[in-house]
N, C-alpha and C. Protein backbone atom coordinates (compact mmCIF):
# COMPACT_ATOMS: atom_id res chain seq x y z
N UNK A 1 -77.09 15.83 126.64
CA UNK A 1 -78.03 16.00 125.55
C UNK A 1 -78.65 17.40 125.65
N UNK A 2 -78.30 18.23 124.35
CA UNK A 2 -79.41 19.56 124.68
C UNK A 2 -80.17 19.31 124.73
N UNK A 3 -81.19 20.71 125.80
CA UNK A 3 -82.66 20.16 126.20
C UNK A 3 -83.41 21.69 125.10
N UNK A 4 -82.48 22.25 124.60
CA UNK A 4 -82.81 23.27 124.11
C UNK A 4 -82.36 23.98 123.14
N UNK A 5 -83.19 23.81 121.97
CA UNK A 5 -82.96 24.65 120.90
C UNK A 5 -82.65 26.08 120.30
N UNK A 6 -81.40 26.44 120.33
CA UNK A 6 -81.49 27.68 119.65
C UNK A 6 -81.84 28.05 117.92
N UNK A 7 -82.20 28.02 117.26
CA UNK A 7 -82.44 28.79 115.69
C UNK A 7 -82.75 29.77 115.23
N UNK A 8 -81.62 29.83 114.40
CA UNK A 8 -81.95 31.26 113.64
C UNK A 8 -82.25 31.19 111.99
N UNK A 9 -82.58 32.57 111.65
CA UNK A 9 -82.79 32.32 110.23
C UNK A 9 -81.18 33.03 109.70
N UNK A 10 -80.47 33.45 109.41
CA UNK A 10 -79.53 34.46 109.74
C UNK A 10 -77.99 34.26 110.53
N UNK A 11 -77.08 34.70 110.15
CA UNK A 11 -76.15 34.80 111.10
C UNK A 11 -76.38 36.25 111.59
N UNK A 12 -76.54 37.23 110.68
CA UNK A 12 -76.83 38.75 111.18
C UNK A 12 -78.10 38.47 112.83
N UNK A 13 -78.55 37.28 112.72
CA UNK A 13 -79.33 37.41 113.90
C UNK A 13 -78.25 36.90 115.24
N UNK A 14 -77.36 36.38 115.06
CA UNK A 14 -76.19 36.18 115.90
C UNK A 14 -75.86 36.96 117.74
N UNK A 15 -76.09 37.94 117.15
CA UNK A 15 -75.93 39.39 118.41
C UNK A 15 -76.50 38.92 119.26
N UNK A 16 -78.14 39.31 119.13
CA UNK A 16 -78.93 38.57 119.94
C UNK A 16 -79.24 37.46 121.00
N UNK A 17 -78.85 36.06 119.31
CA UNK A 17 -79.05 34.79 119.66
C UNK A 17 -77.86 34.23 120.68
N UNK A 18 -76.68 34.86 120.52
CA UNK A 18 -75.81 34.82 121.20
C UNK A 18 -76.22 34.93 122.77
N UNK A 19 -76.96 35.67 123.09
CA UNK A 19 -77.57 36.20 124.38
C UNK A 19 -77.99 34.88 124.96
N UNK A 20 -78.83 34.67 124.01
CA UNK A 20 -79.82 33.60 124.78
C UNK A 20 -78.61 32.44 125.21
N UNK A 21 -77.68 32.03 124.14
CA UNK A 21 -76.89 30.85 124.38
C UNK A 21 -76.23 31.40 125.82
N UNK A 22 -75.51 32.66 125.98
CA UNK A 22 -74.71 33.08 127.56
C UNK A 22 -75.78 32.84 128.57
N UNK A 23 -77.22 33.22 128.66
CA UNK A 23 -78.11 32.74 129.51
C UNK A 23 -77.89 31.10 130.03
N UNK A 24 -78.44 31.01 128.91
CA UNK A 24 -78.41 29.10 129.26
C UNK A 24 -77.36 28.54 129.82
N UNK A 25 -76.29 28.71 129.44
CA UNK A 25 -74.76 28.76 130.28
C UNK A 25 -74.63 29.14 131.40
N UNK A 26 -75.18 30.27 131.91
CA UNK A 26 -74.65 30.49 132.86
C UNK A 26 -76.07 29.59 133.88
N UNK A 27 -76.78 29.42 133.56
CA UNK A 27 -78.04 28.21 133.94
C UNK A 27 -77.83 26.51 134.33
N UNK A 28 -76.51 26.75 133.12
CA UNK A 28 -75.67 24.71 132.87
C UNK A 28 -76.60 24.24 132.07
N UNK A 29 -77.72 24.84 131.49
CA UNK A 29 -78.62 24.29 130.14
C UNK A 29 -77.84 23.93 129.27
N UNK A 30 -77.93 22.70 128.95
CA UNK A 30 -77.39 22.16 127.62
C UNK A 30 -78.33 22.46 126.50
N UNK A 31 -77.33 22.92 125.21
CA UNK A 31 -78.27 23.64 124.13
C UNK A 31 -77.94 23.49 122.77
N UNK A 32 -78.34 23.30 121.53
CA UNK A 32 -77.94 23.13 120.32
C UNK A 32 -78.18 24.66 119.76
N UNK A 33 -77.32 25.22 118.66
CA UNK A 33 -77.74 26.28 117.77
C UNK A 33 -77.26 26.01 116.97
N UNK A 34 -78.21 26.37 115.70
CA UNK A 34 -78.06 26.10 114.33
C UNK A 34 -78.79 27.36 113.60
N UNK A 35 -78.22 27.55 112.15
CA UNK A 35 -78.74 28.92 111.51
C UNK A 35 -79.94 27.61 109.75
N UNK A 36 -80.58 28.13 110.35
CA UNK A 36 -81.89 27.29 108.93
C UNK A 36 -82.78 28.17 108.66
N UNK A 37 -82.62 28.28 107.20
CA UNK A 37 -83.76 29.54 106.65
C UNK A 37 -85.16 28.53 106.44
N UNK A 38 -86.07 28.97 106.90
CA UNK A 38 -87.47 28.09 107.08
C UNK A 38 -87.86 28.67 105.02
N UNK A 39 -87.70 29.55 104.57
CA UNK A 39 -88.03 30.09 103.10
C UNK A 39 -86.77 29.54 102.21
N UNK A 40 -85.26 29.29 102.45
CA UNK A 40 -84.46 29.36 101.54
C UNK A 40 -84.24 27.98 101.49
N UNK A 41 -84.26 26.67 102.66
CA UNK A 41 -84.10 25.74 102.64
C UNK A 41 -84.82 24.71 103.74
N UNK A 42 -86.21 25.02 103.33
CA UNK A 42 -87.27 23.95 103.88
C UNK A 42 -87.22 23.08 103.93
N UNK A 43 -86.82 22.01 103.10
CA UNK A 43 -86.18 20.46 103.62
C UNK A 43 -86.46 20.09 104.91
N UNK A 44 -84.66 20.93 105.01
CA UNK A 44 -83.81 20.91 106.43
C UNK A 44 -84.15 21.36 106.99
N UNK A 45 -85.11 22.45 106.94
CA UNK A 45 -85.79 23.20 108.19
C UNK A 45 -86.80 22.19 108.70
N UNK A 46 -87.75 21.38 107.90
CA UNK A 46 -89.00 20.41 108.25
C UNK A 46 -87.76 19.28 109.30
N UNK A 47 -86.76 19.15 108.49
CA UNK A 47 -86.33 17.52 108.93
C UNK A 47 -85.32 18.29 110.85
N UNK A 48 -85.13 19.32 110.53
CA UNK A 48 -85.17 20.47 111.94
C UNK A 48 -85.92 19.93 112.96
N UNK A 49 -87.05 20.58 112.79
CA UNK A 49 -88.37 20.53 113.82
C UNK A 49 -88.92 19.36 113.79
N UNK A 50 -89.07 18.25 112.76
CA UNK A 50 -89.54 16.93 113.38
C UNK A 50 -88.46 15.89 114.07
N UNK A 51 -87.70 16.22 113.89
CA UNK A 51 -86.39 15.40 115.03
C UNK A 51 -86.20 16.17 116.18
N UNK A 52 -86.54 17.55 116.26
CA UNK A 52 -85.89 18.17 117.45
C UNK A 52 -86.50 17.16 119.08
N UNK A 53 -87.54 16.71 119.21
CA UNK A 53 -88.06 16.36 120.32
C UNK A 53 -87.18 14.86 120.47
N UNK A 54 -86.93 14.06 119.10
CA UNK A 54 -86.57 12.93 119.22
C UNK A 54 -84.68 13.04 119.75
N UNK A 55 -84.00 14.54 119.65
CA UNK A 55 -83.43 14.94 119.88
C UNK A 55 -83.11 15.47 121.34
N UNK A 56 -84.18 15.37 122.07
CA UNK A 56 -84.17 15.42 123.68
C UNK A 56 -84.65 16.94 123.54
N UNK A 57 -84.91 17.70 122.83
CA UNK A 57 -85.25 18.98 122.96
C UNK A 57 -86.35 19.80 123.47
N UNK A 58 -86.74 20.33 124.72
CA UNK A 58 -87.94 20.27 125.85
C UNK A 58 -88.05 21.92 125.05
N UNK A 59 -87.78 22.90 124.44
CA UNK A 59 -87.74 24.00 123.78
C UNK A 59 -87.16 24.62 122.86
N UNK A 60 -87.75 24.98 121.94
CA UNK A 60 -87.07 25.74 120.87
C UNK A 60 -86.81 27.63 121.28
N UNK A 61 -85.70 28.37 121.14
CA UNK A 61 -86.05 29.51 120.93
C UNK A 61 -85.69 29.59 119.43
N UNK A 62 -86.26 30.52 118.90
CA UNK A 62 -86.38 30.92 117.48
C UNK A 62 -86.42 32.36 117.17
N UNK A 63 -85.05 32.60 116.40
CA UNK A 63 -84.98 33.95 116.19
C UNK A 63 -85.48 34.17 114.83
N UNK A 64 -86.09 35.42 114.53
CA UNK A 64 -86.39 35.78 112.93
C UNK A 64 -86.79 37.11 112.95
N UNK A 65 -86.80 37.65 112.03
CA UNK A 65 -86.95 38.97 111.16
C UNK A 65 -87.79 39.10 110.42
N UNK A 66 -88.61 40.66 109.73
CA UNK A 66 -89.24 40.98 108.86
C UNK A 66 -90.33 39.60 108.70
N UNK A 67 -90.54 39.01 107.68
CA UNK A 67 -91.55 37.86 107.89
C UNK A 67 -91.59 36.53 108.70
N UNK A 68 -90.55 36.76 109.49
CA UNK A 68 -91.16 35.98 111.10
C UNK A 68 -91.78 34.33 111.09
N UNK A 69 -90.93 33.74 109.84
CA UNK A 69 -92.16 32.78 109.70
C UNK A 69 -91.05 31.54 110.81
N UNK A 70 -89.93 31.74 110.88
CA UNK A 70 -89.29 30.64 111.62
C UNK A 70 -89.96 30.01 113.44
N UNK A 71 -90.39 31.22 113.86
CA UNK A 71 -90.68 30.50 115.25
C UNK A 71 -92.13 30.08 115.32
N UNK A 72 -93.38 30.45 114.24
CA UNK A 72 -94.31 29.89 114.26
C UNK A 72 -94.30 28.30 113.38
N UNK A 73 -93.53 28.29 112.56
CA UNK A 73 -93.27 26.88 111.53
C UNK A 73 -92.64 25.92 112.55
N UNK A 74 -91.96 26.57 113.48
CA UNK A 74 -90.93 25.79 115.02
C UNK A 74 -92.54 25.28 115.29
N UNK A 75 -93.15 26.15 115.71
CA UNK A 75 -94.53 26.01 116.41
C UNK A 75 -95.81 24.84 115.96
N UNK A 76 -95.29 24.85 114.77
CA UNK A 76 -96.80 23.97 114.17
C UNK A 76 -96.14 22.56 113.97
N UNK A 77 -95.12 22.40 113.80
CA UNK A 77 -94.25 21.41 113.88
C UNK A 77 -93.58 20.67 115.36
N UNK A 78 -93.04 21.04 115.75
CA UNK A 78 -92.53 20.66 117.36
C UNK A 78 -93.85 20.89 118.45
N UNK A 79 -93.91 19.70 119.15
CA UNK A 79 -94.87 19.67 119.90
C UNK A 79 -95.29 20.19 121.48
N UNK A 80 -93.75 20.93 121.72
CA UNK A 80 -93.13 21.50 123.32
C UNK A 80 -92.96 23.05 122.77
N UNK A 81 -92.89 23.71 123.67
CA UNK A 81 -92.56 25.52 123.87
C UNK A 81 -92.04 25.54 122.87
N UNK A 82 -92.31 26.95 121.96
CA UNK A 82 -91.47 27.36 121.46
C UNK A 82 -91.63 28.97 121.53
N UNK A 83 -90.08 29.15 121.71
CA UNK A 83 -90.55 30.98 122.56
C UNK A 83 -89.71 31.68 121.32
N UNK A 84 -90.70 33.04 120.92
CA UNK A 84 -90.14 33.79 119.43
C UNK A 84 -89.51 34.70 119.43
N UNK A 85 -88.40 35.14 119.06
CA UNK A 85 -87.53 36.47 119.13
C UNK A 85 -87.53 37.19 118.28
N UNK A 86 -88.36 38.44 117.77
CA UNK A 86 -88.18 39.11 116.88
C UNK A 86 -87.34 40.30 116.75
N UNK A 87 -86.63 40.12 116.04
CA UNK A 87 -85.49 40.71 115.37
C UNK A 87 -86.01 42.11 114.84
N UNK A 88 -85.24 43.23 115.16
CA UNK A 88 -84.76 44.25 114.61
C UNK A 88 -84.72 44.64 112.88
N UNK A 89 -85.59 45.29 112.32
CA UNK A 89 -85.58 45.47 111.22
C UNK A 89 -85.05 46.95 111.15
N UNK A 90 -84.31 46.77 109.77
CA UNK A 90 -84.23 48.57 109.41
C UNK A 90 -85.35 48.94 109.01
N UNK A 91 -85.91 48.56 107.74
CA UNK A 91 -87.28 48.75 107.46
C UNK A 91 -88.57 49.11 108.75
N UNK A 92 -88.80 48.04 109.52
CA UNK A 92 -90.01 48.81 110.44
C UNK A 92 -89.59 48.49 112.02
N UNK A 93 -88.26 48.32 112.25
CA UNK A 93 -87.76 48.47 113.55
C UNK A 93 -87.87 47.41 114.56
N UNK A 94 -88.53 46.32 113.63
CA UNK A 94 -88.94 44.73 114.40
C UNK A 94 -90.34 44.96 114.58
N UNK A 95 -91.12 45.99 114.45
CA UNK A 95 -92.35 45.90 114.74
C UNK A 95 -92.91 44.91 113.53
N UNK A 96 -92.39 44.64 112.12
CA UNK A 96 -93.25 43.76 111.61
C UNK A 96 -92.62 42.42 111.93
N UNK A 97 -91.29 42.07 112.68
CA UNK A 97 -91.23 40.81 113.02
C UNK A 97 -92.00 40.50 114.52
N UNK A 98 -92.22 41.25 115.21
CA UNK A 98 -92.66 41.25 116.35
C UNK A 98 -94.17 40.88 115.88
N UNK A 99 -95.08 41.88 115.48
CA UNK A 99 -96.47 41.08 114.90
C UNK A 99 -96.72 39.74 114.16
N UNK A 100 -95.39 39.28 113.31
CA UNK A 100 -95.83 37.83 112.95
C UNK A 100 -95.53 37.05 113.77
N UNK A 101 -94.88 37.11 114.62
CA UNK A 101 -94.86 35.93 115.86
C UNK A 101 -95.82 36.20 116.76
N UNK A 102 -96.21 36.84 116.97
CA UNK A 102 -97.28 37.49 117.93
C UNK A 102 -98.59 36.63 117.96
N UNK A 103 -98.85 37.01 116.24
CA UNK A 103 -99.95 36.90 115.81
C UNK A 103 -100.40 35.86 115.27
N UNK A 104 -99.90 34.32 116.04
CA UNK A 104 -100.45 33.09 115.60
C UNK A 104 -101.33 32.70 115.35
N UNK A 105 -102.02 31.92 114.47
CA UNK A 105 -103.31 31.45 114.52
C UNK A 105 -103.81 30.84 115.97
N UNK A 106 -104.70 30.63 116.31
CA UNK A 106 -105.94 29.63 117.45
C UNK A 106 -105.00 28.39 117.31
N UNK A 107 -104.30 28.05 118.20
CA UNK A 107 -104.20 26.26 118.16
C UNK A 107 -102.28 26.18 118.24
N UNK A 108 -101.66 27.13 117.69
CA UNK A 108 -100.52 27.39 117.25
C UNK A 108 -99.55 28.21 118.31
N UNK A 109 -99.38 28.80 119.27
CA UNK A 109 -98.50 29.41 120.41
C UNK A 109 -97.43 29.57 120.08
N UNK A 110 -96.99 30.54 120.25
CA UNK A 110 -95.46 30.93 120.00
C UNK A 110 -95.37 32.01 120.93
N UNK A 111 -94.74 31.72 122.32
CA UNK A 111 -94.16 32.59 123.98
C UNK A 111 -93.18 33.68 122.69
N UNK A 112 -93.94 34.85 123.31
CA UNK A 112 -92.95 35.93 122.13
C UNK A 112 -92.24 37.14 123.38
N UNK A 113 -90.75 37.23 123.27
CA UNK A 113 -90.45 38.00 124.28
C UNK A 113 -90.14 39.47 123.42
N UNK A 114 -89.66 40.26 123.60
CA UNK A 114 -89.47 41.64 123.10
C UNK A 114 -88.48 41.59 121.79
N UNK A 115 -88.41 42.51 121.34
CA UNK A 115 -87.84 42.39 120.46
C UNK A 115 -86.25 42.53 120.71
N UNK A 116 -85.53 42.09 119.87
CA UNK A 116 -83.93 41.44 120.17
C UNK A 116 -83.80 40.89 121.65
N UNK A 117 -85.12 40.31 122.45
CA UNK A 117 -85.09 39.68 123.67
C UNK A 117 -84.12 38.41 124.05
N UNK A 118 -83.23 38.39 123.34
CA UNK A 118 -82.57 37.13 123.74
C UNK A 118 -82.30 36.50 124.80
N UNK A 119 -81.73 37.25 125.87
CA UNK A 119 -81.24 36.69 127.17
C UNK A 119 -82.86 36.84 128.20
N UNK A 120 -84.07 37.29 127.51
CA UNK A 120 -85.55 37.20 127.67
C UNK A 120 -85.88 35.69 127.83
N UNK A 121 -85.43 35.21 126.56
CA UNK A 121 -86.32 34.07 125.97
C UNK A 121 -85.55 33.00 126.46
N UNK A 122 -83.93 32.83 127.15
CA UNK A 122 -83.34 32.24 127.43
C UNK A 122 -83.61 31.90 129.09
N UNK A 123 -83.98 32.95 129.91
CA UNK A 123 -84.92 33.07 130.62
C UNK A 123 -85.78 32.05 130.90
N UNK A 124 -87.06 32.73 130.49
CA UNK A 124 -87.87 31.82 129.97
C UNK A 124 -87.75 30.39 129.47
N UNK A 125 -87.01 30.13 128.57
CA UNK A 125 -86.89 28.23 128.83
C UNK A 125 -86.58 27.99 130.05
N UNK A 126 -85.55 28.41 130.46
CA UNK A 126 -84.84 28.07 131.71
C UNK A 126 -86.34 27.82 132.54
N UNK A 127 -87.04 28.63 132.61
CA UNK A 127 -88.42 28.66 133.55
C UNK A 127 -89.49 27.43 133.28
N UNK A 128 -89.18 27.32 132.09
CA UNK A 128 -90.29 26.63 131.44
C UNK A 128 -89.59 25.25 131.90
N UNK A 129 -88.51 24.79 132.27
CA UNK A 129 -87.50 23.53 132.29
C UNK A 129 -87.74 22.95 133.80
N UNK A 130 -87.27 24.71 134.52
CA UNK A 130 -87.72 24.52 135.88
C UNK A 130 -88.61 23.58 136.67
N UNK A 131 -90.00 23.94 135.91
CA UNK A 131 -91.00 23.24 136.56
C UNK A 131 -91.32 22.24 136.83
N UNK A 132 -89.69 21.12 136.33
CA UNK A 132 -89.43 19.24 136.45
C UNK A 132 -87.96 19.63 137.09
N UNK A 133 -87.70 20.32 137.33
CA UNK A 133 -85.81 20.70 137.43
C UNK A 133 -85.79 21.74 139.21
N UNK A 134 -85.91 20.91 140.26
CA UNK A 134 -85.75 21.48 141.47
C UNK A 134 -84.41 22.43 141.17
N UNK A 135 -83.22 22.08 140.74
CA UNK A 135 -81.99 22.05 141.27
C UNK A 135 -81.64 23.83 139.97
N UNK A 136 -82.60 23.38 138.96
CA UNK A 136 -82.36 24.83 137.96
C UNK A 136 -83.61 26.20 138.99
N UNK A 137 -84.50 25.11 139.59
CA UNK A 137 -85.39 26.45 139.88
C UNK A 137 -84.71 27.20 141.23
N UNK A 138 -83.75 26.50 141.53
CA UNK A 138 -83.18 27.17 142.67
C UNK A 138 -81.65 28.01 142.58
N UNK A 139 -81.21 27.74 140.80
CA UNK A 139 -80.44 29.02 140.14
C UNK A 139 -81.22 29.98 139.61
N UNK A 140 -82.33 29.67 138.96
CA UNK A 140 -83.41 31.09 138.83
C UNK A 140 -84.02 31.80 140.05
N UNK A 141 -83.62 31.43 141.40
CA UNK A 141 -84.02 32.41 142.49
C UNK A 141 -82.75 32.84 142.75
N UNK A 142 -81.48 32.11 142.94
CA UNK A 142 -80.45 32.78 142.85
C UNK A 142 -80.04 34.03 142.05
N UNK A 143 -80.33 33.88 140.55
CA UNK A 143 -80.10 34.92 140.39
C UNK A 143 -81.21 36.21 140.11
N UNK A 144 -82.35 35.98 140.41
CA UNK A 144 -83.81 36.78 141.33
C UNK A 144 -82.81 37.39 142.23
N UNK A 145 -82.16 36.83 142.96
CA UNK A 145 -81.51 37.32 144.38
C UNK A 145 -80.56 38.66 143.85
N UNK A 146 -79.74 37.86 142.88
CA UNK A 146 -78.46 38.92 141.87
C UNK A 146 -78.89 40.03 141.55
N UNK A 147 -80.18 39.85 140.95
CA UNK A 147 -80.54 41.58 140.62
C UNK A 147 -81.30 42.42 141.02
N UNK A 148 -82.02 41.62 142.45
CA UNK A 148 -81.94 42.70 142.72
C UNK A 148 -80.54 43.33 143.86
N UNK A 149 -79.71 42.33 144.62
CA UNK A 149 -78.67 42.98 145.25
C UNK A 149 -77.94 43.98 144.42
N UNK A 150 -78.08 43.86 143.09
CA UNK A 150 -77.44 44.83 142.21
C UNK A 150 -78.31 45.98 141.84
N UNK A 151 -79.25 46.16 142.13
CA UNK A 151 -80.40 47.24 142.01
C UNK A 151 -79.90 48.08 143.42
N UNK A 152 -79.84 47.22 145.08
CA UNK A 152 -79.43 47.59 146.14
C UNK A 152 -78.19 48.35 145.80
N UNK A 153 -77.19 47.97 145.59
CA UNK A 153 -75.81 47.98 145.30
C UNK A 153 -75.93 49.58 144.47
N UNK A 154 -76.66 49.87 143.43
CA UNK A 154 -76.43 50.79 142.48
C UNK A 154 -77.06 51.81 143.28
N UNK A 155 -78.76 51.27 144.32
CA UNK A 155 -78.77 52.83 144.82
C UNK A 155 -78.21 53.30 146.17
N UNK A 156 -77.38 52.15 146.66
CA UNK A 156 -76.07 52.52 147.39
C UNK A 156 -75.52 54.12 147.17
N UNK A 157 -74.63 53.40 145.85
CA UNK A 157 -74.11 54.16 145.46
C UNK A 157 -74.82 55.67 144.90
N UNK A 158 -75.61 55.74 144.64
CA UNK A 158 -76.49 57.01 144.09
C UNK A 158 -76.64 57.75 145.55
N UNK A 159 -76.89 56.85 146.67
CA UNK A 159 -77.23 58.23 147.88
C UNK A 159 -75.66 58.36 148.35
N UNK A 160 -74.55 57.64 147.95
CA UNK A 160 -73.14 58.31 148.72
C UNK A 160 -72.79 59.12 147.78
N UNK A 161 -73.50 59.66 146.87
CA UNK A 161 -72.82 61.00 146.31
C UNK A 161 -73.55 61.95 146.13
N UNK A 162 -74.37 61.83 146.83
CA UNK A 162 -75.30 62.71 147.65
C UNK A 162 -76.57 63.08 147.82
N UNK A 163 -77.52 62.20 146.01
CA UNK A 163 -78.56 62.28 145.96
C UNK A 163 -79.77 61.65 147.07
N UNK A 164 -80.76 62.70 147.85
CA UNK A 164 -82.01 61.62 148.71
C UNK A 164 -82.48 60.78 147.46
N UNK A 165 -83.14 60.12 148.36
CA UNK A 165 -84.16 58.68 147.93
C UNK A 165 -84.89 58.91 148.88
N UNK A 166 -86.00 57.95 148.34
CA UNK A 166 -87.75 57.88 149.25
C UNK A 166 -86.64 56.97 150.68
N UNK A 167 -87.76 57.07 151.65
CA UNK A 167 -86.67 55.68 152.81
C UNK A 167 -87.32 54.17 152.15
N UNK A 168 -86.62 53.47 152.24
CA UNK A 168 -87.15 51.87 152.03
C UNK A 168 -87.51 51.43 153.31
């Protein structure tokens, strides 16, 4: 049963959302994604978010753009996390999708990671899942472990071709 929601408004949001789904995978999170415009077809977006929990769903991530209204409507509706991804605009560069998720009302939360944050917010559930899930919180130190041996690994390589570094 997914424990976790992916949605988008968009397939153009795809790139991204894609991210988050390779996160969760490589986690063993089981996950649903679906594309529902919260403005073009509200219905299905309402009948979305009030089944998602009855659906086993412990988080939504929610991608959206320019008016941003998908991961706060996730928010006022679904009663568990919902973490917001704002999307990349040509117009103002995601900075106006980034402020409407941001900027929830008092009472309303929406976990907002950076903009085109996908494999951020995928993250983040994973964390948020953790905190009932011994066996996931001990692949999120695993791969804690991964990057930084790969941080090690890269300035390996930077002092064998000849550049100093501070000493560690």
């Amino acid at each position: 049963m997914a424990k976790v929601g992916i949605v988008m408004g968009s397939d153009s949001d795809m790139p991204v959302m894609s991210k988050a789904a390779d996160m969760l995978e490589k986690f063993g999170i089981d996950y649903e994604m679906t594309i529902i415009s919260a403005h073009r077809e509200p219905d299905v977006f309402f009948e979305y978010a009030k089944t998602a929990e009855d659906r086993g769903l412990k988080v939504i991530i929610a991608g959206a753009g320019m008016a941003a209204h998908l991961p706060g409507m996730c928010a006022a509706i679904f009663p568990m996390p919902v973490i917001g991804i704002p999307m990349h605009t040509t117009s103002l560069g995601g900075r106006d999708s980034l402020y409407s998720i941001v900027q929830m009302p008092s009472g309303i939360p929406v976990a907002t990671v950076a903009i085109n944050g996908g494999a951020n917010a995928a993250i983040l559930a994973a964390k948020i899942l953790a905190t009932s899930d011994g066996e996931l919180l001990e692949k999120l130190k695993a791969y804690s472990e991964e990057m930084k041996e790969q941080v090690v690994a890269k300035d390996k390589k930077l002092q064998e071709v000849g550049y100093k570094n501070y000493s560690k």
